[in-house]
N, C-alpha and C. Protein backbone atom coordinates (compact mmCIF):
# COMPACT_ATOMS: atom_id res chain seq x y z
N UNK A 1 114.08 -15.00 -81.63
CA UNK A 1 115.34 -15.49 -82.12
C UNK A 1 115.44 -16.99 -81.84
N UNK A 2 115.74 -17.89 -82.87
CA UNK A 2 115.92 -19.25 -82.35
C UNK A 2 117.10 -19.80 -82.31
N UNK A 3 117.35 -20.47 -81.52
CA UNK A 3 118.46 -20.98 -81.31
C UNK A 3 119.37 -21.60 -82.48
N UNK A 4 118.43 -22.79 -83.38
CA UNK A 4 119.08 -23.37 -84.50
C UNK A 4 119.61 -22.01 -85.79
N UNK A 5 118.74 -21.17 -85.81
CA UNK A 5 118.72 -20.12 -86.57
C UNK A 5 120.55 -19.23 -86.38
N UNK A 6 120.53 -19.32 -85.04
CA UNK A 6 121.69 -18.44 -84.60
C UNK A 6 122.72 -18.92 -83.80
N UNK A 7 123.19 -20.33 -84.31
CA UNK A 7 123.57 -21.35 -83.31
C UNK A 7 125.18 -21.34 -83.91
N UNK A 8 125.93 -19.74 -83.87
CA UNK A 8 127.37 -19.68 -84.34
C UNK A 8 128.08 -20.68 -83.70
N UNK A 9 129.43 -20.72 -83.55
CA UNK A 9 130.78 -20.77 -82.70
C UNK A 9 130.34 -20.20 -81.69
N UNK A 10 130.69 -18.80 -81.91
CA UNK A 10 130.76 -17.91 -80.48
C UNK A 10 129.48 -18.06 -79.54
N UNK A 11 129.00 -18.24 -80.32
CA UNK A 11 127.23 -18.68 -79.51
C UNK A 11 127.38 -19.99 -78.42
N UNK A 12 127.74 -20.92 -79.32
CA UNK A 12 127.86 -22.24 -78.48
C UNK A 12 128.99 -21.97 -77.34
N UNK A 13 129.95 -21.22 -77.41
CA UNK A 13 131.66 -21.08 -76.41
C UNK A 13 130.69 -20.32 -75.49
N UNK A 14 130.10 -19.36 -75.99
CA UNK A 14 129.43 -18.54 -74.82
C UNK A 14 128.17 -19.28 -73.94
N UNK A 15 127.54 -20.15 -74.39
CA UNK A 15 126.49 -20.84 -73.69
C UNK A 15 126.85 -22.10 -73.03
N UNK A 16 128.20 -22.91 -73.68
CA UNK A 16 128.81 -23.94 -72.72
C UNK A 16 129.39 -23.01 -71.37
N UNK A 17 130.03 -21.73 -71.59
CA UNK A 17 130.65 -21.26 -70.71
C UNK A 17 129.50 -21.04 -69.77
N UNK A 18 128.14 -20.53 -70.09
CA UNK A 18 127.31 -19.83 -69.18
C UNK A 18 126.95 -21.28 -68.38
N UNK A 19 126.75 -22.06 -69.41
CA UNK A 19 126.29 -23.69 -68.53
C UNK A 19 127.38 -24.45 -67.14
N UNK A 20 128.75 -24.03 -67.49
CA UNK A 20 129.49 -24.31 -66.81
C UNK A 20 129.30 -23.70 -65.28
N UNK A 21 128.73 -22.36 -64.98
CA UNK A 21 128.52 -21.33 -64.00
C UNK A 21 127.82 -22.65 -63.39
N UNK A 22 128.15 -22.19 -61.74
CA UNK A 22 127.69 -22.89 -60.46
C UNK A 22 127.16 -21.89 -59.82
N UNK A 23 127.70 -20.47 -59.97
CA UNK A 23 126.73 -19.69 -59.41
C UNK A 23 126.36 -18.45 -60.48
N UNK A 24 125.70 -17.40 -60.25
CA UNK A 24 125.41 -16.29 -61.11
C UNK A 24 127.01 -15.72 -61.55
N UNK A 25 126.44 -14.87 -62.96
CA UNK A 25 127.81 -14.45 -63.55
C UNK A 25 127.43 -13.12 -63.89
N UNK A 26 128.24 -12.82 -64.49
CA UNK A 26 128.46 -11.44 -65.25
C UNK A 26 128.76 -11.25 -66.30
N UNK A 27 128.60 -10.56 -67.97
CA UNK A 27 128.83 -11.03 -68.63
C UNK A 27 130.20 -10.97 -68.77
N UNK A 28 130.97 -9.99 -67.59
CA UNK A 28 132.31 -9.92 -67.93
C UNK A 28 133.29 -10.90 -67.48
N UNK A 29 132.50 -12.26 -66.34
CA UNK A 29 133.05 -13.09 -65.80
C UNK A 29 132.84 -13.81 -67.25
N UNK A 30 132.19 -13.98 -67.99
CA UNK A 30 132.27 -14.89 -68.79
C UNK A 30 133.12 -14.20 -70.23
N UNK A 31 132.95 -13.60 -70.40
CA UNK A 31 134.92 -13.00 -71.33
C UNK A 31 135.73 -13.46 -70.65
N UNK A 32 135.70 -12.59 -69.34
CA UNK A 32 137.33 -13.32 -68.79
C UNK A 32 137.55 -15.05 -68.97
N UNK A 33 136.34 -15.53 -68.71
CA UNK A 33 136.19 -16.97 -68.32
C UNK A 33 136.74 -17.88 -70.18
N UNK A 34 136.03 -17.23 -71.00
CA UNK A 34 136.57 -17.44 -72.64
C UNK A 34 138.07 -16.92 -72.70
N UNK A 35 138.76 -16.07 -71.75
CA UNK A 35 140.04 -15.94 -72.35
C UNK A 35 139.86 -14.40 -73.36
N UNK A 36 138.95 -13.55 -72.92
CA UNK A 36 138.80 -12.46 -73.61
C UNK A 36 138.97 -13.36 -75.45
N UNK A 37 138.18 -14.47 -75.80
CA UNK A 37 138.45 -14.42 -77.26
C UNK A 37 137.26 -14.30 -77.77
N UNK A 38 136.04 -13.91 -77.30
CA UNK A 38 134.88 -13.32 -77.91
C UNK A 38 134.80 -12.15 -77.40
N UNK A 39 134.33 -11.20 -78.10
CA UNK A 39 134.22 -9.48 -77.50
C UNK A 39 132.98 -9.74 -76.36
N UNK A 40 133.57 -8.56 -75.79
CA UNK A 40 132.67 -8.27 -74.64
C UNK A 40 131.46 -8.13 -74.73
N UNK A 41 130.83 -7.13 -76.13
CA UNK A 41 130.12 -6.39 -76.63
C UNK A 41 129.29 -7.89 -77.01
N UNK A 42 129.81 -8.79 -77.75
CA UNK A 42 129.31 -9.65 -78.43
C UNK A 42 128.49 -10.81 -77.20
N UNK A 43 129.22 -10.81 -76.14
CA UNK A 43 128.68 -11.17 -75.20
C UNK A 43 127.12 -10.71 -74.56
N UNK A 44 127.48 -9.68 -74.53
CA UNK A 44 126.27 -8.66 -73.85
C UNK A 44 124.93 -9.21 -74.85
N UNK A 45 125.44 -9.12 -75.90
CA UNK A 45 124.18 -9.40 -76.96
C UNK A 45 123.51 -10.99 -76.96
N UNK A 46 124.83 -11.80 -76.91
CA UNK A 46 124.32 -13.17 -76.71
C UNK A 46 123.52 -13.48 -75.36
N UNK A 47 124.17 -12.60 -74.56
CA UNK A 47 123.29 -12.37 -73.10
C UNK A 47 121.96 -12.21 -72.92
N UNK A 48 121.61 -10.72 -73.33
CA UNK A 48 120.72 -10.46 -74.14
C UNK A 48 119.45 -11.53 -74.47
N UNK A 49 120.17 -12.22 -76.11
CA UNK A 49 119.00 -13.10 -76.37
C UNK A 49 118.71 -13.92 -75.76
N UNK A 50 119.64 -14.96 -75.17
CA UNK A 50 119.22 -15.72 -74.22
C UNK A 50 118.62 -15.48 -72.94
N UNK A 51 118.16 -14.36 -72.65
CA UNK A 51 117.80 -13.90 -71.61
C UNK A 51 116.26 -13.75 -72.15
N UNK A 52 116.05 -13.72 -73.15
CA UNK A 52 114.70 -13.56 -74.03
C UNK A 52 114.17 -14.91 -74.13
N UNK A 53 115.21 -15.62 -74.58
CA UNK A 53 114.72 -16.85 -74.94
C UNK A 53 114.06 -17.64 -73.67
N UNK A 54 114.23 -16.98 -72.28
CA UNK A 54 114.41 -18.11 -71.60
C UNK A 54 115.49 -19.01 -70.94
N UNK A 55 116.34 -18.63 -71.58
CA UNK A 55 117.58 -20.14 -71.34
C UNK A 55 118.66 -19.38 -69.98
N UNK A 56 118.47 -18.09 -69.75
CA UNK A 56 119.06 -17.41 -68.71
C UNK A 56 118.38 -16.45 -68.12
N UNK A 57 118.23 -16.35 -66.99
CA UNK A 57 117.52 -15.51 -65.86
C UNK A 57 118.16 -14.46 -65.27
N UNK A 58 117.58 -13.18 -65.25
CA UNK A 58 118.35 -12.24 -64.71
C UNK A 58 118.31 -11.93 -63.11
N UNK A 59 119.00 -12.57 -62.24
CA UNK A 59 118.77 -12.67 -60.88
C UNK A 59 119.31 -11.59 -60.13
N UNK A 60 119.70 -10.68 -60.48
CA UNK A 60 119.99 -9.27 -59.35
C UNK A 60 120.41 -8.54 -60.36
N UNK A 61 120.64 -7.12 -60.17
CA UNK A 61 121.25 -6.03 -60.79
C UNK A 61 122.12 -5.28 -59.19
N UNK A 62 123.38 -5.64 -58.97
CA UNK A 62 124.13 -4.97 -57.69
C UNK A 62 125.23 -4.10 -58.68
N UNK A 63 125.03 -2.94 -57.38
CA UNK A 63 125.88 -1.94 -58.29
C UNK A 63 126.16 -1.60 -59.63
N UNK A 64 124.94 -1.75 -60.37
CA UNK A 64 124.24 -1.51 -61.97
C UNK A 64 125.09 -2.65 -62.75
N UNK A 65 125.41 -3.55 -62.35
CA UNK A 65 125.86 -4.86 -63.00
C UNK A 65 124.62 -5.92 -62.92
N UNK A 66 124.14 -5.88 -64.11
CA UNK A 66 123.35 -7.54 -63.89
C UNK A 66 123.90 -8.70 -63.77
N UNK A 67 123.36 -9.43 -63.31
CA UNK A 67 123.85 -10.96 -62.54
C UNK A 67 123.09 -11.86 -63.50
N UNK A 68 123.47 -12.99 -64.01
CA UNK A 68 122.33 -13.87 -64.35
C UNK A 68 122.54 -15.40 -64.08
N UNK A 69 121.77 -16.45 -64.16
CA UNK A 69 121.81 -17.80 -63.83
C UNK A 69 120.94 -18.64 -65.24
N UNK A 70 121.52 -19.40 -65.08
CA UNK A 70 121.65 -20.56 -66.40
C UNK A 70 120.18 -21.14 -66.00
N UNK A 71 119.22 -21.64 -66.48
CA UNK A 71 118.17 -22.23 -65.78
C UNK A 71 118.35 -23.08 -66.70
N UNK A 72 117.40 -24.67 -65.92
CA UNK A 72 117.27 -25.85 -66.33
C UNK A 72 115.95 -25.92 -67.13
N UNK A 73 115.41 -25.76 -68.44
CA UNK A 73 114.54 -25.82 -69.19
C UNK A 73 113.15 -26.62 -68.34
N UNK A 74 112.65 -26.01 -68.46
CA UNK A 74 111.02 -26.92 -67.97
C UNK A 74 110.00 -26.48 -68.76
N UNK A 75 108.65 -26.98 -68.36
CA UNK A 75 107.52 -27.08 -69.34
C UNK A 75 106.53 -26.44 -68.14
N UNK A 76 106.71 -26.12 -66.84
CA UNK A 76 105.57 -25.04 -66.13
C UNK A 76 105.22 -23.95 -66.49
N UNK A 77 104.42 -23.64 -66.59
CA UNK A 77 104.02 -22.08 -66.61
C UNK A 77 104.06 -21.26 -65.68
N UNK A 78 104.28 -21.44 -64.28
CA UNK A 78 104.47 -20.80 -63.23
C UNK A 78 106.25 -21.50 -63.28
N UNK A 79 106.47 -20.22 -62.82
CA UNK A 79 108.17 -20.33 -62.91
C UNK A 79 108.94 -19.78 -61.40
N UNK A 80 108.84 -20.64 -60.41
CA UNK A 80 109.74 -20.19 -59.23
C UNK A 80 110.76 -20.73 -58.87
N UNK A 81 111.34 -20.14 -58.30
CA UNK A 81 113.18 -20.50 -57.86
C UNK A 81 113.45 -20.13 -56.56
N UNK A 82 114.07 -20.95 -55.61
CA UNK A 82 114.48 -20.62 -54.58
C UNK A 82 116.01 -20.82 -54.68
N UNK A 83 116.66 -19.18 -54.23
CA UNK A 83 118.17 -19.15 -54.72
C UNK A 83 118.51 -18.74 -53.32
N UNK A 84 119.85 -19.89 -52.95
CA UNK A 84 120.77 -19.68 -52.25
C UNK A 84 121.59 -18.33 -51.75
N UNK A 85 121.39 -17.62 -50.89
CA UNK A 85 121.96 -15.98 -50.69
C UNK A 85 123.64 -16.78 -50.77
N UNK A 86 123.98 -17.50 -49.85
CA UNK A 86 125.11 -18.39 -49.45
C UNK A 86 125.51 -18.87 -50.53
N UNK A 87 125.21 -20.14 -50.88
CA UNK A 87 126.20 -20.66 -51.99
C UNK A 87 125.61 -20.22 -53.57
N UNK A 88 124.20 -19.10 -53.83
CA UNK A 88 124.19 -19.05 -55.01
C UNK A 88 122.98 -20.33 -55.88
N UNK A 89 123.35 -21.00 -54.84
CA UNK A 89 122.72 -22.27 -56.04
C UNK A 89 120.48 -21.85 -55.95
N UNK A 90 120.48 -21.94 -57.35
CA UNK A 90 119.27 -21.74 -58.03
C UNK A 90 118.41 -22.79 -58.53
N UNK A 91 117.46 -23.22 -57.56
CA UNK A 91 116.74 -24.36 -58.26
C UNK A 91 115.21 -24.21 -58.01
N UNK A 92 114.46 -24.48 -59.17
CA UNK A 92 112.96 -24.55 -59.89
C UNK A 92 112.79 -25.11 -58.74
N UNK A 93 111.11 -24.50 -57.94
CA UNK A 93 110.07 -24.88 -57.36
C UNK A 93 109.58 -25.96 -58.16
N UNK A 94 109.05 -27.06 -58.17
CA UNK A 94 108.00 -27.84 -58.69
C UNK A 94 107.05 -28.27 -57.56
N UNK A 95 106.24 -27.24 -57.10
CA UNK A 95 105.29 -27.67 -56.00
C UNK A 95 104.31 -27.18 -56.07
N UNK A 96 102.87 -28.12 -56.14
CA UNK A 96 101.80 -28.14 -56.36
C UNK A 96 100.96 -26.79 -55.57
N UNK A 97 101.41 -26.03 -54.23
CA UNK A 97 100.84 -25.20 -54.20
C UNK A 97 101.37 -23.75 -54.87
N UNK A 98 102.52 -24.05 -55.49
CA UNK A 98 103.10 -22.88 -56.34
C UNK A 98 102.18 -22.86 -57.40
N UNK A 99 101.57 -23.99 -58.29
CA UNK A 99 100.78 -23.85 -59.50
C UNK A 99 99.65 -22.95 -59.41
N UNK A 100 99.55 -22.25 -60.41
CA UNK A 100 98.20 -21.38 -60.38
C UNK A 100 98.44 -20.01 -59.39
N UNK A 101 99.74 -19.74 -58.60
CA UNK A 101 99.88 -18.69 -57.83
C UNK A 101 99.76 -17.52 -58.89
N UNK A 102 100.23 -17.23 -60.07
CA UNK A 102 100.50 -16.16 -60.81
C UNK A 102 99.24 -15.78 -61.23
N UNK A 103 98.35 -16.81 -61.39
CA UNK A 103 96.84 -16.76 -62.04
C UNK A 103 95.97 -16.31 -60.76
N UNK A 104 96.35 -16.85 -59.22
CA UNK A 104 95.22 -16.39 -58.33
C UNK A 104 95.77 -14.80 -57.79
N UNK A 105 96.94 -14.11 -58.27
CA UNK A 105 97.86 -12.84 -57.88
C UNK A 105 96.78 -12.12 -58.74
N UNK A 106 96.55 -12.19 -60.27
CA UNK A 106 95.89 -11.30 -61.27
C UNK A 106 94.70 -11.68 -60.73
N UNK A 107 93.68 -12.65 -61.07
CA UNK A 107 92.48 -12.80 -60.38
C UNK A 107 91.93 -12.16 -58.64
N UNK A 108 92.58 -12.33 -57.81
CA UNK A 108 92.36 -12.35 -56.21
C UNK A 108 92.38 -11.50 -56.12
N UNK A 109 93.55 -10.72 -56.46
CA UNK A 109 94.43 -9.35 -55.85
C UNK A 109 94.38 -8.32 -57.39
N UNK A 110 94.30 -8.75 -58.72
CA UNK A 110 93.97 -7.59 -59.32
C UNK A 110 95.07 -6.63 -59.74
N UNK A 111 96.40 -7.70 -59.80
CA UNK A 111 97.55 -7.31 -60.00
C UNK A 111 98.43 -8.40 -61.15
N UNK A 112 98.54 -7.69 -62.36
CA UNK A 112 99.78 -8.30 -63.44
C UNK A 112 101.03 -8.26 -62.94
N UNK A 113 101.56 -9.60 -62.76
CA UNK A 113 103.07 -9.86 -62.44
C UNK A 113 103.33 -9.60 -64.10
N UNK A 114 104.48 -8.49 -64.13
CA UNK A 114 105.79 -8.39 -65.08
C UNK A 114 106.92 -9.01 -65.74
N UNK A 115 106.76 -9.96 -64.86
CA UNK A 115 107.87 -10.95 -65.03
C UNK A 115 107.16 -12.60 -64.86
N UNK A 116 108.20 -13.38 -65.80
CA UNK A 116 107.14 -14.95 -65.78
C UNK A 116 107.89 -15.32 -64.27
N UNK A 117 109.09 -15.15 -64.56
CA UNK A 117 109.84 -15.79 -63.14
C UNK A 117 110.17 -15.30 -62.05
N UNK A 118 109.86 -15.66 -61.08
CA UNK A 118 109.45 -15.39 -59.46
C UNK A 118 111.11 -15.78 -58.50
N UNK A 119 111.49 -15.51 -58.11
CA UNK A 119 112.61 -15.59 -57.33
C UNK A 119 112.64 -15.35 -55.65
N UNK A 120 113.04 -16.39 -55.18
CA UNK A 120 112.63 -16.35 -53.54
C UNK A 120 114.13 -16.86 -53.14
N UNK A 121 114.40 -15.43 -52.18
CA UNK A 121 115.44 -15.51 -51.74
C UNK A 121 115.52 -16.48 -49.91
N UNK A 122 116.79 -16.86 -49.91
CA UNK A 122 117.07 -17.60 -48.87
C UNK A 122 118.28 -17.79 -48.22
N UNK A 123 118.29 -19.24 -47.87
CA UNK A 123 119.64 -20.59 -47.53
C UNK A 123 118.90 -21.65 -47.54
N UNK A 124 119.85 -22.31 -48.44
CA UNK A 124 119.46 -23.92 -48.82
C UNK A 124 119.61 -24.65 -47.42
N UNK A 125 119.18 -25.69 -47.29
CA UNK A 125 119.84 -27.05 -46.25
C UNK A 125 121.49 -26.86 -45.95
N UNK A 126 121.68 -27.35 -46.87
CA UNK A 126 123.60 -27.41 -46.89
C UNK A 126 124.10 -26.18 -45.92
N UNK A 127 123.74 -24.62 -46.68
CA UNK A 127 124.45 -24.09 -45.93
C UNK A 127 123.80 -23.29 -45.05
N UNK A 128 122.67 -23.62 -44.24
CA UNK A 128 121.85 -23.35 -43.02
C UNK A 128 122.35 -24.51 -42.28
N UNK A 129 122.92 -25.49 -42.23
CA UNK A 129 123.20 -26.28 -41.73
C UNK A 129 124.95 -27.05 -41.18
């Protein structure tokens, strides 16, 4: 699905809204967050593709609710994140011994990662500090 292809109203209200998030959402925080004026349903779906596309990450499933986070577009092929347990906040690894980890996991060890993006849980500086 491409973006220019499917780039409604409700598309754009729903992806400024998801961009606005500081921490993970829900898709029902983001209805409420629109003012219930896009359906719920319609949400889920825009959720959905962008979750395909790339442009949103699905970072937990608690109590059969998925969670997701807005990611900042990059050009790596190895895709890691170290996310805040505390404040939430989600930001891309760019470190040279992360490169090639996904490639020496299948090679070394003889195991296909499922997923492109890797998620490493924590506390940032700020709030370890």
């Amino acid at each position: 699905m491409s973006n220019e292809k499917y780039n409604t109203k409700p598309r754009q209200k729903v992806l400024a809204a998801i961009k606005k998030q500081v921490k993970d959402f829900t898709a029902k925080s983001i209805y409420e967050d629109l003012n219930e004026e896009i359906g719920l349903t319609t949400i889920y779906r825009f959720i959905e593709s962008l979750e395909a596309e790339g442009i949103i990450l699905k970072v937990s499933q608690e109590d059969n609710t998925a969670r997701y986070q807005y990611i900042t577009p990059c050009e790596d092929t190895d895709h890691f994140y170290l996310k805040c347990k505390k404040c939430g906040k989600l930001e891309h690894v760019d470190c040279e011994k992360m490169h090639g980890l996904a490639e020496h996991i299948a090679n070394e060890h003889h195991f296909s990662l499922t997923q492109t993006h890797i998620i490493i849980n924590g506390q940032c500086e700020k709030c370890a500090g």
